[in-house]
Protein backbone atom coordinates (compact mmCIF):
# COMPACT_ATOMS: atom_id res chain seq x y z
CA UNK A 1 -28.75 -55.55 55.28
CA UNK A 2 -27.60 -58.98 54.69
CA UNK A 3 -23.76 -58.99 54.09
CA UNK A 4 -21.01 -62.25 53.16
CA UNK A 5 -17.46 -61.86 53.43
CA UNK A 6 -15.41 -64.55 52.23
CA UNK A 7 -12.04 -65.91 53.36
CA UNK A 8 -9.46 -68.52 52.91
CA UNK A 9 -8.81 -68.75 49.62
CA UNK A 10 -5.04 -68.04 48.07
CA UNK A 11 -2.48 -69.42 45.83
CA UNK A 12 -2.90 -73.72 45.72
CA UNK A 13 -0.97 -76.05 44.11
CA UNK A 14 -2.60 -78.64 41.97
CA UNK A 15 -3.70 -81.72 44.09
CA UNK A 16 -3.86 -79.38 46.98
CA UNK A 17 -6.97 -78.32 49.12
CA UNK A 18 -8.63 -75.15 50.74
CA UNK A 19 -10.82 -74.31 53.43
CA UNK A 20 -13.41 -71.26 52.64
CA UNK A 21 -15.45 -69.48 55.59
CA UNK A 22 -18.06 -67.24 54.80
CA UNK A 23 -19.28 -64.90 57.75
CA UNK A 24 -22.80 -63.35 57.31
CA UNK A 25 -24.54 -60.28 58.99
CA UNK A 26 -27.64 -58.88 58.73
CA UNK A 27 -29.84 -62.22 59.39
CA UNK A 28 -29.42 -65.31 60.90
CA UNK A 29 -28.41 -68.36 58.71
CA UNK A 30 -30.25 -71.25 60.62
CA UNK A 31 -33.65 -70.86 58.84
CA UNK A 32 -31.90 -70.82 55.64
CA UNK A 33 -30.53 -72.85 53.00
CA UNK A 34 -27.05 -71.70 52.04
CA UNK A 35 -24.35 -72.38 49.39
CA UNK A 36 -21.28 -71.70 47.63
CA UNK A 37 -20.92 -70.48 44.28
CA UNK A 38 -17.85 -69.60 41.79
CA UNK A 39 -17.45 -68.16 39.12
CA UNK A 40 -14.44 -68.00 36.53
CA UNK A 41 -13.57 -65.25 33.95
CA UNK A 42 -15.58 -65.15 31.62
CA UNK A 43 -17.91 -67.80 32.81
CA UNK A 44 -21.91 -67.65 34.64
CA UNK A 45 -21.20 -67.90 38.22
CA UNK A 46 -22.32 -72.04 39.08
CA UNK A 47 -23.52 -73.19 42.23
CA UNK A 48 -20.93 -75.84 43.40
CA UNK A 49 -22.16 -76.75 46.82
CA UNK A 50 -25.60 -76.51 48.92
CA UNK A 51 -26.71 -76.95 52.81
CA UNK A 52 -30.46 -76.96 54.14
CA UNK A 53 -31.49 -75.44 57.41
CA UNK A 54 -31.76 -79.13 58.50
CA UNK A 55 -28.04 -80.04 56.69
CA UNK A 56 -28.90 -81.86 54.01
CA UNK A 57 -26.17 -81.32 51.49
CA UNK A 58 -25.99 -81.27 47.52
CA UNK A 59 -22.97 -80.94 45.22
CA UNK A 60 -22.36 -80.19 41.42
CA UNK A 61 -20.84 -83.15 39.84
CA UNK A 62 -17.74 -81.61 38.76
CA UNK A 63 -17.25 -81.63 42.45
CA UNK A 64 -18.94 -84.69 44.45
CA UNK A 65 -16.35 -86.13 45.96
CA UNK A 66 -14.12 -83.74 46.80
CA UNK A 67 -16.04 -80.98 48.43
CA UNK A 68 -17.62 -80.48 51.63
CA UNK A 69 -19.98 -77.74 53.00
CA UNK A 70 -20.51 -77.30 56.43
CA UNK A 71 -22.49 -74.78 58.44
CA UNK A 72 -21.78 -73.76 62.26
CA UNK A 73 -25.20 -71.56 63.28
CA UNK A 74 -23.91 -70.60 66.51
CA UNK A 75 -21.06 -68.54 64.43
CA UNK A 76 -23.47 -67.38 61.73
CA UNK A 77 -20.44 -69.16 59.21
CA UNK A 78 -20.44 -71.28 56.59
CA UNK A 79 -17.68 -73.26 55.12
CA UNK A 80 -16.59 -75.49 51.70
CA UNK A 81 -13.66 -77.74 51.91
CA UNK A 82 -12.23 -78.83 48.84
CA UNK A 83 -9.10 -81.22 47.38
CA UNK A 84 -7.24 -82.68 44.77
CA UNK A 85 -7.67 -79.18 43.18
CA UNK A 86 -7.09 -78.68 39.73
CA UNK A 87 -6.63 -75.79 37.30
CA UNK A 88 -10.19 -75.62 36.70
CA UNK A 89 -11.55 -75.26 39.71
CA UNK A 90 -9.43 -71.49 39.75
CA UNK A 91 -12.49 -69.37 40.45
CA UNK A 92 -13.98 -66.12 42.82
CA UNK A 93 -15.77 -68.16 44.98
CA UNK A 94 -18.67 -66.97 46.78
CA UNK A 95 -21.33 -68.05 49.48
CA UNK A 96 -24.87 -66.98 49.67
CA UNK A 97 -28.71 -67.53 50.73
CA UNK A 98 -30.59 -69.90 48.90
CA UNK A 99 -33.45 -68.24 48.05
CA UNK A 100 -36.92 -69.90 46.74
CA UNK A 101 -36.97 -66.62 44.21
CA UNK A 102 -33.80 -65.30 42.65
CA UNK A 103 -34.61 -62.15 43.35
CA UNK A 104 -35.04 -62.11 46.74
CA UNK A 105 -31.22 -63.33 46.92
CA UNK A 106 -29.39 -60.73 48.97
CA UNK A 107 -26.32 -58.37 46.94
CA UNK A 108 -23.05 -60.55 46.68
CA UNK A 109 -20.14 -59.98 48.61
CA UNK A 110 -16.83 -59.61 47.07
CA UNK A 111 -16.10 -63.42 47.04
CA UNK A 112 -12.78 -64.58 47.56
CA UNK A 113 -10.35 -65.42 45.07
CA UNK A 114 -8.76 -69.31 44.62
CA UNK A 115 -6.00 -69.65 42.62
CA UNK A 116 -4.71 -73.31 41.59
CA UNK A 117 -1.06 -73.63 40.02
CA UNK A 118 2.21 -74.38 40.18
């Protein structure tokens, strides 16, 4: 069973930045794509970020520019740097496969929560 857990996020100031890991068991992530999603209340949960097997990276354009997703194989871990944080981007973020087929997505993790305020 393929499992995520999240960690890093926390309380950030506007302006401010985060680092976000994402260990995964249950597979290994080098054959696969894998990205970062968030979601805010009462929102869809949006991909923001995307790596290939081969690290070719895509962004959403609310957040080119400031983002960065990064994969280390040998640690089965993925991560997404972000800065000059605003309210907005306040969110459960989460990581996952990216899957050809939606449903062959594995079950979420819990995500973890990214506050941004004063």
């Amino acid at each position: 069973q393929v499992q995520f857990v999240e960690s890093g996020g926390g309380l950030v100031q506007p302006g401010g930045s985060f680092r976000l890991s994402c260990v995964v068991s249950g597979t290994a992530i080098y054959k696969y794509a894998m990205g970062w999603w968030r979601q805010s209340p009462g929102t869809r949960r949006e991909l923001i970020a995307q790596i290939t097997s081969n690290e070719s990276k895509n962004y959403a354009n609310f957040v080119k520019g400031r983002c960065t997703i990064s994969r280390d194989n040998a640690k089965n871990t993925i991560y997404l740097e972000m800065d000059n944080l605003n309210v907005d981007d306040t969110a459960v973020y989460y990581c996952n496969l990216i899957t050809p087929n939606i449903n062959d997505r594995p079950p979420w993790g819990q995500g973890i929560q990214v506050t941004v305020s004063s």
